[in-house]
N, C-alpha and C. Protein backbone atom coordinates (compact mmCIF):
# COMPACT_ATOMS: atom_id res chain seq x y z
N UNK A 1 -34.86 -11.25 11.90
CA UNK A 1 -35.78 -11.73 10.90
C UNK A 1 -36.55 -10.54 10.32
N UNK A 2 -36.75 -10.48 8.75
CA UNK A 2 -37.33 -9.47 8.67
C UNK A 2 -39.08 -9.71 8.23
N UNK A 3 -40.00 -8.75 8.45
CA UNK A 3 -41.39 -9.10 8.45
C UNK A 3 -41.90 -8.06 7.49
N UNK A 4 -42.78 -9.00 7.07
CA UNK A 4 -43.37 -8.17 5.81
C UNK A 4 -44.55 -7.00 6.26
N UNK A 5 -45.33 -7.60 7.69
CA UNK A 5 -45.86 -6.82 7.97
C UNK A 5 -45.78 -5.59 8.36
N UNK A 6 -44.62 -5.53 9.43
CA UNK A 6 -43.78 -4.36 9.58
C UNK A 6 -43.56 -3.59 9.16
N UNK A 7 -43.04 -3.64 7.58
CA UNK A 7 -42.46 -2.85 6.26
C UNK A 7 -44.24 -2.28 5.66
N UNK A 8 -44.86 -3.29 5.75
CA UNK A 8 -46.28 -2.88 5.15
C UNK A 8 -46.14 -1.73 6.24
N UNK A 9 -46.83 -2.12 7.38
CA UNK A 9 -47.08 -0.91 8.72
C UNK A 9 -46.49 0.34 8.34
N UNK A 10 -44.95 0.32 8.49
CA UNK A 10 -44.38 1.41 8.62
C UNK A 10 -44.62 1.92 6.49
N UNK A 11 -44.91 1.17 5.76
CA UNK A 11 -45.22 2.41 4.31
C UNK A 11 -46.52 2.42 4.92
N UNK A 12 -47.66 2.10 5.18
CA UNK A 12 -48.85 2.42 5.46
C UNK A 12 -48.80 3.86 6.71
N UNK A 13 -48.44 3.59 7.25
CA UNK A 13 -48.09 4.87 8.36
C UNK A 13 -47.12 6.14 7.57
N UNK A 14 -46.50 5.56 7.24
CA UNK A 14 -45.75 6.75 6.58
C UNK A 14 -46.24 7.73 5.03
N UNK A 15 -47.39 7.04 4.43
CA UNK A 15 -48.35 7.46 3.43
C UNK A 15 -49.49 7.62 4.12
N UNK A 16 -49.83 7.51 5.40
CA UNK A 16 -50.88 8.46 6.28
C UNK A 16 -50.46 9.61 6.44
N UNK A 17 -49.06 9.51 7.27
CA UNK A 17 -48.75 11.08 8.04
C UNK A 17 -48.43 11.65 6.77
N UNK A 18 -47.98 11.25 5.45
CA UNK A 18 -47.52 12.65 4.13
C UNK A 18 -48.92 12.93 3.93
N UNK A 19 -50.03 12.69 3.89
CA UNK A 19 -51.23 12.88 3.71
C UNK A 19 -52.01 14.00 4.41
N UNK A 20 -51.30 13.85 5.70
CA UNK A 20 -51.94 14.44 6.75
C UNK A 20 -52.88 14.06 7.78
N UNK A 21 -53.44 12.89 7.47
CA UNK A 21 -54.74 12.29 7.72
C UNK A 21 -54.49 11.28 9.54
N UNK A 22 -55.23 11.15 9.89
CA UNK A 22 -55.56 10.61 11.32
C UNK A 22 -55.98 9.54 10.53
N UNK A 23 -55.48 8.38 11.89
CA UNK A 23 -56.30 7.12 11.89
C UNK A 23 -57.40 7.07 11.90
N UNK A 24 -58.40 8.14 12.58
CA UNK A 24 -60.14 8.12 12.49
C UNK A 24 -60.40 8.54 10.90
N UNK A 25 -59.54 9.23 10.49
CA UNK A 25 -59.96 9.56 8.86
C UNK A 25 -59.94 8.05 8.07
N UNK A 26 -58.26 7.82 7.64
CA UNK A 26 -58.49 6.67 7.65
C UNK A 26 -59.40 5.34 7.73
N UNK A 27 -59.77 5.26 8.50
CA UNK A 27 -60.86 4.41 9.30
C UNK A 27 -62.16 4.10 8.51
N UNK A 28 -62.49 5.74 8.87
CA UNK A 28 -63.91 6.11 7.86
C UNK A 28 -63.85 6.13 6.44
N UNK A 29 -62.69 6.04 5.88
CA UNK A 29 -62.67 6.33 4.19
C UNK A 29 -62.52 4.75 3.75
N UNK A 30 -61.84 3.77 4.92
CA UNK A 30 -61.62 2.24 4.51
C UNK A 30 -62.65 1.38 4.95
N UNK A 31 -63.49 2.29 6.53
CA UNK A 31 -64.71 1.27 6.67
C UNK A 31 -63.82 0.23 7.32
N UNK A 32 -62.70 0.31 7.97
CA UNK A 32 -61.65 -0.27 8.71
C UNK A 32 -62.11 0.09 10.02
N UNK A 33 -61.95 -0.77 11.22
CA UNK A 33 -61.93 0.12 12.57
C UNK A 33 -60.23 0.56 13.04
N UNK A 34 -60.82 1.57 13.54
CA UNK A 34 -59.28 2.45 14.23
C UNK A 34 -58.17 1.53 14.64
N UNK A 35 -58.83 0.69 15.60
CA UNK A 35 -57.78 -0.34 16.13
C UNK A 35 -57.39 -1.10 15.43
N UNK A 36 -57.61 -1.99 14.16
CA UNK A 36 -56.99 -2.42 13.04
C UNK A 36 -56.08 -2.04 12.69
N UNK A 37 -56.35 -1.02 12.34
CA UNK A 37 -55.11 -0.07 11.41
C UNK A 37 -54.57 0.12 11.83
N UNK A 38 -54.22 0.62 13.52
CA UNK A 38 -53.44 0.93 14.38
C UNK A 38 -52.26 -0.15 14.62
N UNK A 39 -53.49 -1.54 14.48
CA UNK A 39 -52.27 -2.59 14.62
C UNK A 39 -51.86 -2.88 13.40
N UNK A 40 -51.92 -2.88 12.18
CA UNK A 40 -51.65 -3.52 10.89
C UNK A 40 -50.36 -2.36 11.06
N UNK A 41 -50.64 -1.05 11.42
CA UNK A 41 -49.12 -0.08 11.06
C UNK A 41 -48.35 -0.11 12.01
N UNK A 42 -48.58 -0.62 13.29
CA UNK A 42 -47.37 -1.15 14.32
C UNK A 42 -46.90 -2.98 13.53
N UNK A 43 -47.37 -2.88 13.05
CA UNK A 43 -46.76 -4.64 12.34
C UNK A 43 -47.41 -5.49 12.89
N UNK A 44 -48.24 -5.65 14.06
CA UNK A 44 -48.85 -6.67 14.54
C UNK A 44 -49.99 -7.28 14.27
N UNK A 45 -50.38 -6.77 12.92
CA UNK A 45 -51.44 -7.77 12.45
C UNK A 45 -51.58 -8.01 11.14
N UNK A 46 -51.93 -8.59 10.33
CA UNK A 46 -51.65 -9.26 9.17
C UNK A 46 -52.79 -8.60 7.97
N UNK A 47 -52.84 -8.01 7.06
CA UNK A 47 -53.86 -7.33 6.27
C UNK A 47 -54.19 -8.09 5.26
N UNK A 48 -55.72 -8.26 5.39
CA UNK A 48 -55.79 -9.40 3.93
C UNK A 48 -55.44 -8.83 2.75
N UNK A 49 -55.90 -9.28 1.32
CA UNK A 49 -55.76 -8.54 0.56
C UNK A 49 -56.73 -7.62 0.29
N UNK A 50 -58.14 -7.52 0.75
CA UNK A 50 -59.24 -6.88 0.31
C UNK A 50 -59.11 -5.75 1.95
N UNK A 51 -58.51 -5.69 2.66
CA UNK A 51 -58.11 -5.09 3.46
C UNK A 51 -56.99 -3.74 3.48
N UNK A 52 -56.19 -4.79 2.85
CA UNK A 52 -54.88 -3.91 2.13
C UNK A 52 -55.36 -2.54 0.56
N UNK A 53 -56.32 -3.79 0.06
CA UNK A 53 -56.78 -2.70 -1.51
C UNK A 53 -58.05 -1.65 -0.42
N UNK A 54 -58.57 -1.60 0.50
CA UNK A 54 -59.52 -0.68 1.20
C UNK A 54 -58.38 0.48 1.65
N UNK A 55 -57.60 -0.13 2.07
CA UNK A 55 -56.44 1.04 2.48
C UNK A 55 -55.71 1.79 2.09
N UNK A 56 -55.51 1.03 1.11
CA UNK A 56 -54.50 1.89 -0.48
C UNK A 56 -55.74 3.01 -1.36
N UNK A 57 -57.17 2.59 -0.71
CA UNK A 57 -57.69 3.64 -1.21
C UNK A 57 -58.39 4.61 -1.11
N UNK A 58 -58.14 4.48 0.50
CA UNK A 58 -58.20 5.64 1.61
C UNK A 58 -57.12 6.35 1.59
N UNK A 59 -56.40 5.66 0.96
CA UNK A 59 -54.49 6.75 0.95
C UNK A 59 -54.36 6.95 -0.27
N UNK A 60 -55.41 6.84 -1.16
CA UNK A 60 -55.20 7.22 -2.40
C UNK A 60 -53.71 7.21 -3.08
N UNK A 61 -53.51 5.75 -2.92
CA UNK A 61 -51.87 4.93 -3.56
C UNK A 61 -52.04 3.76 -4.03
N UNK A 62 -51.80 3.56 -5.21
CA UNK A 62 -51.57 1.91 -5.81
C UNK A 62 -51.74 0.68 -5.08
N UNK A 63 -52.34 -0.06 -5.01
CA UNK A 63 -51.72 -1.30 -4.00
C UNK A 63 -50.05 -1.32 -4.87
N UNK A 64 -49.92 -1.62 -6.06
CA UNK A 64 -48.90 -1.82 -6.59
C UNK A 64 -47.72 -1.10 -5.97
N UNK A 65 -47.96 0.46 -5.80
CA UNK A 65 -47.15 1.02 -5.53
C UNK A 65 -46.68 0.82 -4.01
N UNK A 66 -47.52 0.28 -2.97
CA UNK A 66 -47.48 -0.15 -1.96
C UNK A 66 -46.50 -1.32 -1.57
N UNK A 67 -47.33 -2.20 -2.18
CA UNK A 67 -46.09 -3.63 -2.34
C UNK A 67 -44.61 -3.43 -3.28
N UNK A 68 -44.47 -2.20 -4.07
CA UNK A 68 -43.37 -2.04 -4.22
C UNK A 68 -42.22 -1.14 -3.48
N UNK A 69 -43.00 -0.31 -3.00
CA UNK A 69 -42.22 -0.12 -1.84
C UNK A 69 -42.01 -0.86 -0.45
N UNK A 70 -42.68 -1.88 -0.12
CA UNK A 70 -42.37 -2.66 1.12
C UNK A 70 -41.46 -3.89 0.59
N UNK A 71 -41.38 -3.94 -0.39
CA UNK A 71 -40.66 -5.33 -1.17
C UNK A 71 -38.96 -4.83 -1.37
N UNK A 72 -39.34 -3.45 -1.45
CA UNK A 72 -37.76 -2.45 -1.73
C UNK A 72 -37.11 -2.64 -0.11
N UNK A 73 -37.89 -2.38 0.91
CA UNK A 73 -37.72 -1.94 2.12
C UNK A 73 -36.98 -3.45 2.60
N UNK A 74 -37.99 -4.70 2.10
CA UNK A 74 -37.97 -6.05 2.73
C UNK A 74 -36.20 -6.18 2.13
N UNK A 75 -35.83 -5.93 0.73
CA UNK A 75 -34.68 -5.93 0.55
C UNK A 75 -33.33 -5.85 1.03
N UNK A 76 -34.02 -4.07 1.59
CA UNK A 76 -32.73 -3.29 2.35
C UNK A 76 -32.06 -4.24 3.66
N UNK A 77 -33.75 -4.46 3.87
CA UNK A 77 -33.14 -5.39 5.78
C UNK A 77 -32.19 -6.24 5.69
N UNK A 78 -33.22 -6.90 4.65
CA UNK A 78 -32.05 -8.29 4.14
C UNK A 78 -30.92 -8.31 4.10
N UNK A 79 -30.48 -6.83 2.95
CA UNK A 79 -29.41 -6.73 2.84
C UNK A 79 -28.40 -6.46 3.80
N UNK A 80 -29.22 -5.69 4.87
CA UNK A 80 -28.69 -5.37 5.90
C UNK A 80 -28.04 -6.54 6.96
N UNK A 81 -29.24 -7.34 6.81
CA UNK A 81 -28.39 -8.62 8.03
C UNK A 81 -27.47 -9.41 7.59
N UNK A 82 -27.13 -9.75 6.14
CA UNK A 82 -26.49 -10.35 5.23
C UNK A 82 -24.87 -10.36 5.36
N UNK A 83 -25.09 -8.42 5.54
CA UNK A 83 -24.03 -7.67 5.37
C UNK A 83 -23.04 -7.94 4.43
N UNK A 84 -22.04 -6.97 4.32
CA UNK A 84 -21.30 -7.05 2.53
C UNK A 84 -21.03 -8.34 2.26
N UNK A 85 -21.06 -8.39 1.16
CA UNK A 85 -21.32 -9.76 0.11
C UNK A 85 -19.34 -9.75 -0.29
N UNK A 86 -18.66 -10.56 0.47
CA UNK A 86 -17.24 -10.31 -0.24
C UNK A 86 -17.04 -10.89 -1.66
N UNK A 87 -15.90 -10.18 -2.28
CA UNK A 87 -15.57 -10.11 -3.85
C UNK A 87 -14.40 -11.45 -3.68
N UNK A 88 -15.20 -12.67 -4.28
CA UNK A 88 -13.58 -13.68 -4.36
C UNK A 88 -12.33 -13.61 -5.72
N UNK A 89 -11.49 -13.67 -4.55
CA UNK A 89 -9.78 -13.31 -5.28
C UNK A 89 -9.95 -14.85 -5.98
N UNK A 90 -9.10 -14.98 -7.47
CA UNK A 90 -9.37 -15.76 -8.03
C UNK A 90 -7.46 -16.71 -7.44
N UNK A 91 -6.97 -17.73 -6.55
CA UNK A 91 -5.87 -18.09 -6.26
C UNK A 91 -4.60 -18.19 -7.27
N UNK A 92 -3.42 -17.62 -6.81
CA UNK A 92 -2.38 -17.86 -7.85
C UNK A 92 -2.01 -19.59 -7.62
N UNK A 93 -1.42 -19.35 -9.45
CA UNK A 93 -0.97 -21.03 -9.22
C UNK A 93 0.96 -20.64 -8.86
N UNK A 94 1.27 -21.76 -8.64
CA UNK A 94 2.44 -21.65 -8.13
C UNK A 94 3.40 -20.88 -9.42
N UNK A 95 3.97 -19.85 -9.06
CA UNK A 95 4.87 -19.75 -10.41
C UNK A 95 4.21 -18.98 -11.20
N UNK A 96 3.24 -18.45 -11.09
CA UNK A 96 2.35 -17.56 -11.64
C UNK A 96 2.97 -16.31 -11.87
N UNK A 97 2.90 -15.73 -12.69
CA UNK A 97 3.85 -13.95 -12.57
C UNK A 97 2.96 -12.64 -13.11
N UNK A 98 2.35 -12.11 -12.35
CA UNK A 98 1.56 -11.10 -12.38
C UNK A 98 2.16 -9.83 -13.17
N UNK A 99 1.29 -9.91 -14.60
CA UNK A 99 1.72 -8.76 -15.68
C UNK A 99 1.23 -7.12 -15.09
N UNK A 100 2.66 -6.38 -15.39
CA UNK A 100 2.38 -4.58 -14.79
C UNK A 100 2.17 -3.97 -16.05
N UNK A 101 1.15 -2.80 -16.37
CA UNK A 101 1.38 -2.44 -17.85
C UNK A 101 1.82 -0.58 -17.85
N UNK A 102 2.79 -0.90 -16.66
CA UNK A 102 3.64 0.48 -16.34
C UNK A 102 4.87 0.20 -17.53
């Protein structure tokens, strides 16, 4: 199953560490406590929206740009468990004679 929070977590964690920044930075720039954030970027807790826009601007990133990259990510999984999508052969009818243009 794939989780939205998760995908949030891991772009939220992963636009901390390009930053450079610690969770105590973090923290103090969102007015978030440490342990929040800690859990919202392991996936285990759910970010409101006025939670999510405090965070996006401690990481100085879009919410937009945020939810478009976790929505890209939510995709991939998908696509991933889905796995290839087969191409249907259209059936011959009986007597059918397949043109060569050798």
């Amino acid at each position: 199953m794939v989780l939205f929070r998760r995908s949030l977590g891991d772009i939220l964690r992963s636009r901390r560490a390009e930053l450079g920044l610690t969770l105590r930075e973090v923290s103090g720039a969102a007015r978030v406590s440490l342990g929040y954030i800690s859990e919202i970027e392991r996936g285990q807790k759910e970010a409101s929206s006025e939670l999510l826009a405090s965070l996006c601007e401690a990481l100085d990133v879009p919410l937009s740009d945020v939810l478009r990259d976790v929505a890209d990510a939510v995709a991939l999984e998908e696509a991933a468990l889905l796995g290839p999508v087969p191409t249907p052969i259209a059936p011959r009818r009986a007597g059918e004679v397949v043109a060569s243009a050798a």
